[in-house]
PDB file of N, CA and C in Angstrom:
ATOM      1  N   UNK A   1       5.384   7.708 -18.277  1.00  0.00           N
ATOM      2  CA  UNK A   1       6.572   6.900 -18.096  1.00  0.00           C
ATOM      3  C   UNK A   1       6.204   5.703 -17.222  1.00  0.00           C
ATOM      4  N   UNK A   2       6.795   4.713 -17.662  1.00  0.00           N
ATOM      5  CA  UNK A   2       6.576   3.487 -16.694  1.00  0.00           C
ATOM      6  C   UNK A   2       7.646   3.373 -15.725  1.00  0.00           C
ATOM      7  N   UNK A   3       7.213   2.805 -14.376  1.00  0.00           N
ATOM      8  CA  UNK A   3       8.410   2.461 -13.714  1.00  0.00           C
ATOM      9  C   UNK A   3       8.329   1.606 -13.265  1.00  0.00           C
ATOM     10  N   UNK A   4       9.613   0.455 -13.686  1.00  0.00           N
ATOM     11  CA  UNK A   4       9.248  -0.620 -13.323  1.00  0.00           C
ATOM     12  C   UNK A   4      10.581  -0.935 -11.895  1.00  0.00           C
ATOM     13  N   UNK A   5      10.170  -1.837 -10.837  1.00  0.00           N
ATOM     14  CA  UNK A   5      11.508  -2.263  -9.811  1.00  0.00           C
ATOM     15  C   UNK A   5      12.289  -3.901 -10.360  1.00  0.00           C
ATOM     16  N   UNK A   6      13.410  -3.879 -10.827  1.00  0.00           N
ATOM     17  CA  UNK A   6      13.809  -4.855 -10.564  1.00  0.00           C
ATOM     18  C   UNK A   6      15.352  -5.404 -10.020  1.00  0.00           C
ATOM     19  N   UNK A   7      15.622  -6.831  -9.757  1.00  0.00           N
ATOM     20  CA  UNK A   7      16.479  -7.079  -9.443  1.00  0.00           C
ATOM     21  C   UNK A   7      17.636  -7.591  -9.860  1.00  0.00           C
ATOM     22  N   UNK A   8      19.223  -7.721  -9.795  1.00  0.00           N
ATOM     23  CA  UNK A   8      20.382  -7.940 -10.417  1.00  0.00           C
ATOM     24  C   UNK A   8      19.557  -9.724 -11.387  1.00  0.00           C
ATOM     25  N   UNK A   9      19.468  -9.674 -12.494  1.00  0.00           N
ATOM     26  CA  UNK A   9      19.479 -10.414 -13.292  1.00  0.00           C
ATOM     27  C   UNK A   9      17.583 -10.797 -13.569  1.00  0.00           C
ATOM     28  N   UNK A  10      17.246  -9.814 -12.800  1.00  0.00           N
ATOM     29  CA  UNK A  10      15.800 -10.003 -13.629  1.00  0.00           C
ATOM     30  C   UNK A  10      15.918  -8.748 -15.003  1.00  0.00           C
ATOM     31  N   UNK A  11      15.094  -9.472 -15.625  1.00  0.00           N
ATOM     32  CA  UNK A  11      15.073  -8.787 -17.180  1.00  0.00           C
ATOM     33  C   UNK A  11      13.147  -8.172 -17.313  1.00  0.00           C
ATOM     34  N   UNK A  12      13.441  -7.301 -18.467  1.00  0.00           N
ATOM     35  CA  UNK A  12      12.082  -6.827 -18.997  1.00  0.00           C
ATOM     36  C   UNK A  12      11.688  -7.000 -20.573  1.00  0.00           C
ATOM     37  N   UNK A  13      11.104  -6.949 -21.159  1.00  0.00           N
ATOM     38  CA  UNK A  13      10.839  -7.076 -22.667  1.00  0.00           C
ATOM     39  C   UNK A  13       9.760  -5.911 -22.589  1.00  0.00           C
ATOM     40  N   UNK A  14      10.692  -5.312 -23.593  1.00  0.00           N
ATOM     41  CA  UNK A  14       9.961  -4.494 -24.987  1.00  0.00           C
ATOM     42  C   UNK A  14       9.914  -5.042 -26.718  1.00  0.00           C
ATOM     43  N   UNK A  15       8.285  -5.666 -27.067  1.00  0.00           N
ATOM     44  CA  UNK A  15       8.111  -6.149 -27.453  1.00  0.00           C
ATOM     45  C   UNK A  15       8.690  -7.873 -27.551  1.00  0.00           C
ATOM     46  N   UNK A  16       8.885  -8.259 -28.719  1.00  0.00           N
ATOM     47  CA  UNK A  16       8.639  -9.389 -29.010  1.00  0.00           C
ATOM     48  C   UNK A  16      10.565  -9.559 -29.337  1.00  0.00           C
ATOM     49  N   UNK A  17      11.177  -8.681 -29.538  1.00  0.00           N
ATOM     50  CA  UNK A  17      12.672  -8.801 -29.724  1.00  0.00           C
ATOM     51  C   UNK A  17      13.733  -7.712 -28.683  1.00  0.00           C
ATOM     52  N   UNK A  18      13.434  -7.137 -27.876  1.00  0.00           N
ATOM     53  CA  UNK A  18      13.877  -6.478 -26.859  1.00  0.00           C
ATOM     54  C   UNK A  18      14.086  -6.463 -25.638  1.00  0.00           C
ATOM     55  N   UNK A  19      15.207  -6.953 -24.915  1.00  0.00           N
ATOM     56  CA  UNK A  19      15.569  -7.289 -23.309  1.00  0.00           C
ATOM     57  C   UNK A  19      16.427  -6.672 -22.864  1.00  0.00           C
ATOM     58  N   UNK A  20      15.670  -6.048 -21.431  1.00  0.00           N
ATOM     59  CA  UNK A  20      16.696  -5.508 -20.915  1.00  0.00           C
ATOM     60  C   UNK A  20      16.951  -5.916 -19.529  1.00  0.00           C
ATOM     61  N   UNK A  21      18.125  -6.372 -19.016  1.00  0.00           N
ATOM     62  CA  UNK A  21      18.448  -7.035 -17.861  1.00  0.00           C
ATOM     63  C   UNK A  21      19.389  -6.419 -16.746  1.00  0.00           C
ATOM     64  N   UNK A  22      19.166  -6.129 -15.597  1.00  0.00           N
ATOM     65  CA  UNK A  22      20.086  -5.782 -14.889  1.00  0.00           C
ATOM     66  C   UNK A  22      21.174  -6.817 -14.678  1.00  0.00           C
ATOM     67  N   UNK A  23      21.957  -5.841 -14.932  1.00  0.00           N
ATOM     68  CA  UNK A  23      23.408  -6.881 -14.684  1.00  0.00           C
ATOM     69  C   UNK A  23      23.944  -7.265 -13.461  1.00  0.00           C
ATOM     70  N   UNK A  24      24.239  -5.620 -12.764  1.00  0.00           N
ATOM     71  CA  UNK A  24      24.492  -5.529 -11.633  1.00  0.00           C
ATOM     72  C   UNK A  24      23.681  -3.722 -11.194  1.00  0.00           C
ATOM     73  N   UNK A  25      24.279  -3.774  -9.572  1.00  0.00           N
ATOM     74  CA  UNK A  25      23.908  -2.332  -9.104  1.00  0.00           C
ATOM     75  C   UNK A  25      24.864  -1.631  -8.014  1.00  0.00           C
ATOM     76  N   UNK A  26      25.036  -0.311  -8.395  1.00  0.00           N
ATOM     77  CA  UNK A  26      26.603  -0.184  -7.621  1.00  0.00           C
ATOM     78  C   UNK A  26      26.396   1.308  -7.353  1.00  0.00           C
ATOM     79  N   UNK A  27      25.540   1.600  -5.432  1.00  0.00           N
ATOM     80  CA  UNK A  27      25.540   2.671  -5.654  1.00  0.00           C
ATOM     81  C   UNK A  27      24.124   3.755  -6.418  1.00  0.00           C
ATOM     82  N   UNK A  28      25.292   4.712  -7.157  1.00  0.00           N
ATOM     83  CA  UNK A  28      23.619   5.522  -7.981  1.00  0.00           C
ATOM     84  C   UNK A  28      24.019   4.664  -9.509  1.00  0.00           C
ATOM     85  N   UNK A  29      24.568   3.738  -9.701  1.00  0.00           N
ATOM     86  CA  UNK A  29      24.937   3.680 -10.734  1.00  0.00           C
ATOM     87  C   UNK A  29      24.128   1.861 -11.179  1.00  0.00           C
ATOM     88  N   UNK A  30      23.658   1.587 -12.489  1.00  0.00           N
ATOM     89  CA  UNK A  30      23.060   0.122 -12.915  1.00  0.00           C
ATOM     90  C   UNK A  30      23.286   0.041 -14.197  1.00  0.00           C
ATOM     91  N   UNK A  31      23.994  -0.896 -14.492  1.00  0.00           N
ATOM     92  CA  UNK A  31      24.764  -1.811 -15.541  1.00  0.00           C
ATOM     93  C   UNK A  31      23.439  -2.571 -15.607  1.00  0.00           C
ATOM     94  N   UNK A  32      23.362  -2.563 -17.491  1.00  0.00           N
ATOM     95  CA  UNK A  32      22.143  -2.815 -18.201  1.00  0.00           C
ATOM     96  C   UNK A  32      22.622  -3.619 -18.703  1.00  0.00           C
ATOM     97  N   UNK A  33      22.059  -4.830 -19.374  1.00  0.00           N
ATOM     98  CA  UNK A  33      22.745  -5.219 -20.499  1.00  0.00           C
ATOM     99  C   UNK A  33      21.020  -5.467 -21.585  1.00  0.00           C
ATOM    100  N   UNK A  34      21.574  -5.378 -22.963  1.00  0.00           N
ATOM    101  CA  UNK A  34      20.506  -4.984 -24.129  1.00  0.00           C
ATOM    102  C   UNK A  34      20.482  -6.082 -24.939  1.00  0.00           C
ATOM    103  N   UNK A  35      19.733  -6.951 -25.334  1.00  0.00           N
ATOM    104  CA  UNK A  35      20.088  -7.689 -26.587  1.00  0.00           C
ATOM    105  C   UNK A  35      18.574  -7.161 -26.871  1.00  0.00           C
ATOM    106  N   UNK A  36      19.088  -7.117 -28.443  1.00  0.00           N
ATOM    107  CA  UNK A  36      18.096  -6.344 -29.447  1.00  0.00           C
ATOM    108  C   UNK A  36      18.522  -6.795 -30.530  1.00  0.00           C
ATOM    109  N   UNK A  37      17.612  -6.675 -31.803  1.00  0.00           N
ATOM    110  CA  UNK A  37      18.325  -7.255 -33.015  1.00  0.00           C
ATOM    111  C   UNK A  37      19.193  -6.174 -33.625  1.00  0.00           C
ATOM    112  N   UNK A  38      20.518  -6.909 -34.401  1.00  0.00           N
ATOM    113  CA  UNK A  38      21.288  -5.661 -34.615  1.00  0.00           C
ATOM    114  C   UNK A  38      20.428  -4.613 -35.979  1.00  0.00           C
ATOM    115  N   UNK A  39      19.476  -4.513 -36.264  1.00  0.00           N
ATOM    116  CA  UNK A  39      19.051  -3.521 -36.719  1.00  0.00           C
ATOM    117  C   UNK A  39      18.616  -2.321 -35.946  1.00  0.00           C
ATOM    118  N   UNK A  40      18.354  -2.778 -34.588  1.00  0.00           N
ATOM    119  CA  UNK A  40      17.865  -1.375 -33.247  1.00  0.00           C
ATOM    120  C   UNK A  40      19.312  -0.689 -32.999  1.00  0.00           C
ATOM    121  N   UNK A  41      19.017   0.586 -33.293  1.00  0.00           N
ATOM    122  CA  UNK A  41      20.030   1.305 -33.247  1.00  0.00           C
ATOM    123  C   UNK A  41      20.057   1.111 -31.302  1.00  0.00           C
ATOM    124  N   UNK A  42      21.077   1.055 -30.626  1.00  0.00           N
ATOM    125  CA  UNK A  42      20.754   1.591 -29.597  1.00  0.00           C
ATOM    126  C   UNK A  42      21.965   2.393 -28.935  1.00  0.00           C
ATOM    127  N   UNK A  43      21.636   3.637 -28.264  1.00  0.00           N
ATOM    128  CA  UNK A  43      22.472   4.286 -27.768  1.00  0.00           C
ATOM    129  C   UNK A  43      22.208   4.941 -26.037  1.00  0.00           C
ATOM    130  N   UNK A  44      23.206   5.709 -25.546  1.00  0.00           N
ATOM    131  CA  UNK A  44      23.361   6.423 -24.687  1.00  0.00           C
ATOM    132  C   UNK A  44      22.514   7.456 -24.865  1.00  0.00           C
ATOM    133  N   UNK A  45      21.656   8.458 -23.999  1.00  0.00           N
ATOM    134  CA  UNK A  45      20.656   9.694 -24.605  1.00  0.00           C
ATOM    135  C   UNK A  45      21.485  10.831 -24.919  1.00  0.00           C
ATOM    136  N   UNK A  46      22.667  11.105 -24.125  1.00  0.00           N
ATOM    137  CA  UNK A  46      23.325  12.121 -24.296  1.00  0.00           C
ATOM    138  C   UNK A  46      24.026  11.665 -25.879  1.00  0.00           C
ATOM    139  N   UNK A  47      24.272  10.584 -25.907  1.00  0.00           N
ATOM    140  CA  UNK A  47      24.898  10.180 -27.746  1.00  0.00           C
ATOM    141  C   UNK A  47      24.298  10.451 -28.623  1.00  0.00           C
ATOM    142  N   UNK A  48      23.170   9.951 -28.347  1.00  0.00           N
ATOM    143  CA  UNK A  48      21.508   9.978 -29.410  1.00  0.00           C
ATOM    144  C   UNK A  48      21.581  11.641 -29.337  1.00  0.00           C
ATOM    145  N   UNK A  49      21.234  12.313 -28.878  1.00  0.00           N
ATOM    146  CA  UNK A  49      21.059  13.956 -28.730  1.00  0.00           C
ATOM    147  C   UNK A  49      22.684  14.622 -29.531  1.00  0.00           C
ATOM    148  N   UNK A  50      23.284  13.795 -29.041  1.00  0.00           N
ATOM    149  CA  UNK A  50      24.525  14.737 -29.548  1.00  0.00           C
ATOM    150  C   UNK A  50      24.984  13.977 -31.255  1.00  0.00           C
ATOM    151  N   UNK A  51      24.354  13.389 -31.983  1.00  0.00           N
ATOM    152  CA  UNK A  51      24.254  12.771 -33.456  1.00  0.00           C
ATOM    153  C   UNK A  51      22.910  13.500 -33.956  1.00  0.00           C
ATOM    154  N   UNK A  52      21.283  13.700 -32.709  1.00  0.00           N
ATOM    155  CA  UNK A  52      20.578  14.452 -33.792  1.00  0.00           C
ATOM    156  C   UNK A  52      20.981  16.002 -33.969  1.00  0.00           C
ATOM    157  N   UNK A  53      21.617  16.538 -33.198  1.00  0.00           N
ATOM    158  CA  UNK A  53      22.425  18.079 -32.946  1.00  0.00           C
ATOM    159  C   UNK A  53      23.118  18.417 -34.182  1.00  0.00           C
ATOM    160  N   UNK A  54      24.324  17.225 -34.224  1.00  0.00           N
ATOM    161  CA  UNK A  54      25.269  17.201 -35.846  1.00  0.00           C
ATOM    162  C   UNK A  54      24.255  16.928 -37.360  1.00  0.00           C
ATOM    163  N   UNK A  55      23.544  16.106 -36.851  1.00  0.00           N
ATOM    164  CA  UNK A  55      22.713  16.214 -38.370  1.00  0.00           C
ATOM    165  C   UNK A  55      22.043  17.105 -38.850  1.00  0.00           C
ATOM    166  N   UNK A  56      21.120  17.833 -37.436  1.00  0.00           N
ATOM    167  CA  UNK A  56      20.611  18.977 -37.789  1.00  0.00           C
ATOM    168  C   UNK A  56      21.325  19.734 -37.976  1.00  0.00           C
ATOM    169  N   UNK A  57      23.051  20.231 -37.802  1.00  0.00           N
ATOM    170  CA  UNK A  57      23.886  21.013 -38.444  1.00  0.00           C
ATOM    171  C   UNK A  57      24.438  20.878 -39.572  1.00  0.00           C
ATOM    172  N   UNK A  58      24.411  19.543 -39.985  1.00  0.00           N
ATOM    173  CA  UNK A  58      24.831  19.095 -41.463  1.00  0.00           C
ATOM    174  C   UNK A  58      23.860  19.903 -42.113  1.00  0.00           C
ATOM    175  N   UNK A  59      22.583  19.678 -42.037  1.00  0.00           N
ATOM    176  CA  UNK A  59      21.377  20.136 -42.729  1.00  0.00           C
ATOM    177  C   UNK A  59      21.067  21.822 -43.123  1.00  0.00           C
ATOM    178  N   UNK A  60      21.670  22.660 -42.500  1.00  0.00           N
ATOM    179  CA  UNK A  60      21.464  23.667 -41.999  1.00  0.00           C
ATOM    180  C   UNK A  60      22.361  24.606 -43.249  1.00  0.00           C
ATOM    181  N   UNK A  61      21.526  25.455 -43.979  1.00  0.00           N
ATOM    182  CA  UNK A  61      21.484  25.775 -45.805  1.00  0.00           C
ATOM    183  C   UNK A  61      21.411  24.925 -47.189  1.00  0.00           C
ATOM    184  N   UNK A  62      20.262  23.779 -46.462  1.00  0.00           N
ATOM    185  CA  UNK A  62      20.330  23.166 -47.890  1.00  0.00           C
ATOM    186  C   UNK A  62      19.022  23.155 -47.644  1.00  0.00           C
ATOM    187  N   UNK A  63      18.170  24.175 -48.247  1.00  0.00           N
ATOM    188  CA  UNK A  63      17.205  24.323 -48.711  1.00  0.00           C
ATOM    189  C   UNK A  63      16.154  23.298 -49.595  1.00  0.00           C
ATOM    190  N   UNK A  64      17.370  22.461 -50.110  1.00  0.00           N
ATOM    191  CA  UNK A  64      16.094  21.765 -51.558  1.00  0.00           C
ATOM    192  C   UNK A  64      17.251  20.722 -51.524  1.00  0.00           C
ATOM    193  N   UNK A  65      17.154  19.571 -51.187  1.00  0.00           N
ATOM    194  CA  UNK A  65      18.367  18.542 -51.123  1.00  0.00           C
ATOM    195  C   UNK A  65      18.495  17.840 -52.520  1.00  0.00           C
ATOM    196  N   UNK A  66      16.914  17.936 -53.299  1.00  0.00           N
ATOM    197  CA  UNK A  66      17.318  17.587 -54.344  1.00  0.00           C
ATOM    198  C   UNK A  66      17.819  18.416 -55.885  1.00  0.00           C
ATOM    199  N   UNK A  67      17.924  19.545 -55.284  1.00  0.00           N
ATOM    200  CA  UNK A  67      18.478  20.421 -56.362  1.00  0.00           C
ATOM    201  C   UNK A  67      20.038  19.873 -56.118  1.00  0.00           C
ATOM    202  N   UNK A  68      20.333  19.249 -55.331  1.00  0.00           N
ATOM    203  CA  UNK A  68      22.119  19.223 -55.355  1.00  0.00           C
ATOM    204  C   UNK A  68      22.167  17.752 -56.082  1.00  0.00           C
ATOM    205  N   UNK A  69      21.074  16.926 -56.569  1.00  0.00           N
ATOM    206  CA  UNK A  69      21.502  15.951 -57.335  1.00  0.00           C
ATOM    207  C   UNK A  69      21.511  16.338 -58.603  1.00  0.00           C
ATOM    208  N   UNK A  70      21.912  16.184 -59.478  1.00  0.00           N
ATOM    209  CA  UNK A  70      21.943  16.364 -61.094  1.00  0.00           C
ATOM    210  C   UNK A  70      21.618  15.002 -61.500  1.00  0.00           C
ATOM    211  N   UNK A  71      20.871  15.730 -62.374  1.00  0.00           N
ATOM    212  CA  UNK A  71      19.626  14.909 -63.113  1.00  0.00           C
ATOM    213  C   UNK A  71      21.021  15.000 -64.668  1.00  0.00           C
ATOM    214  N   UNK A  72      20.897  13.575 -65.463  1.00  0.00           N
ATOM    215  CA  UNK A  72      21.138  13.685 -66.660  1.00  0.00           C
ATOM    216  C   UNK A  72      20.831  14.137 -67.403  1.00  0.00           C
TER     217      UNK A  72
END
């Protein structure tokens, strides 16, 4: 893991389309702000975890996903 220190309105880049900037700091708490292209999904970890949880329950008795398409 990297750790980086910074301050209310210094920013970081991941890669060549990814910034992340402190906004502010309040406390235990730091307001991020993200610009990313809107194809980067981006979320909360507890969100992200709680969408791969439901998919892996969607998934859960379908053995062969393409036996449920019908072929002409």
């Amino acid at each position: 893991m990297l750790v980086l220190t910074r301050k209310t309105g210094e920013a970081i880049k991941i890669g060549d389309d990814i910034e992340i900037t402190v906004i502010s700091s309040s406390g235990d708490q730091v307001k991020l702000g993200i610009n990313a292209p809107k194809h980067v999904d981006i979320h909360r970890k507890e969100v992200y975890l709680n969408i791969q949880e439901e998919n892996e329950s969607a998934s859960v008795g379908v053995a062969d996903v393409f036996n449920l398409i019908r072929k002409p």
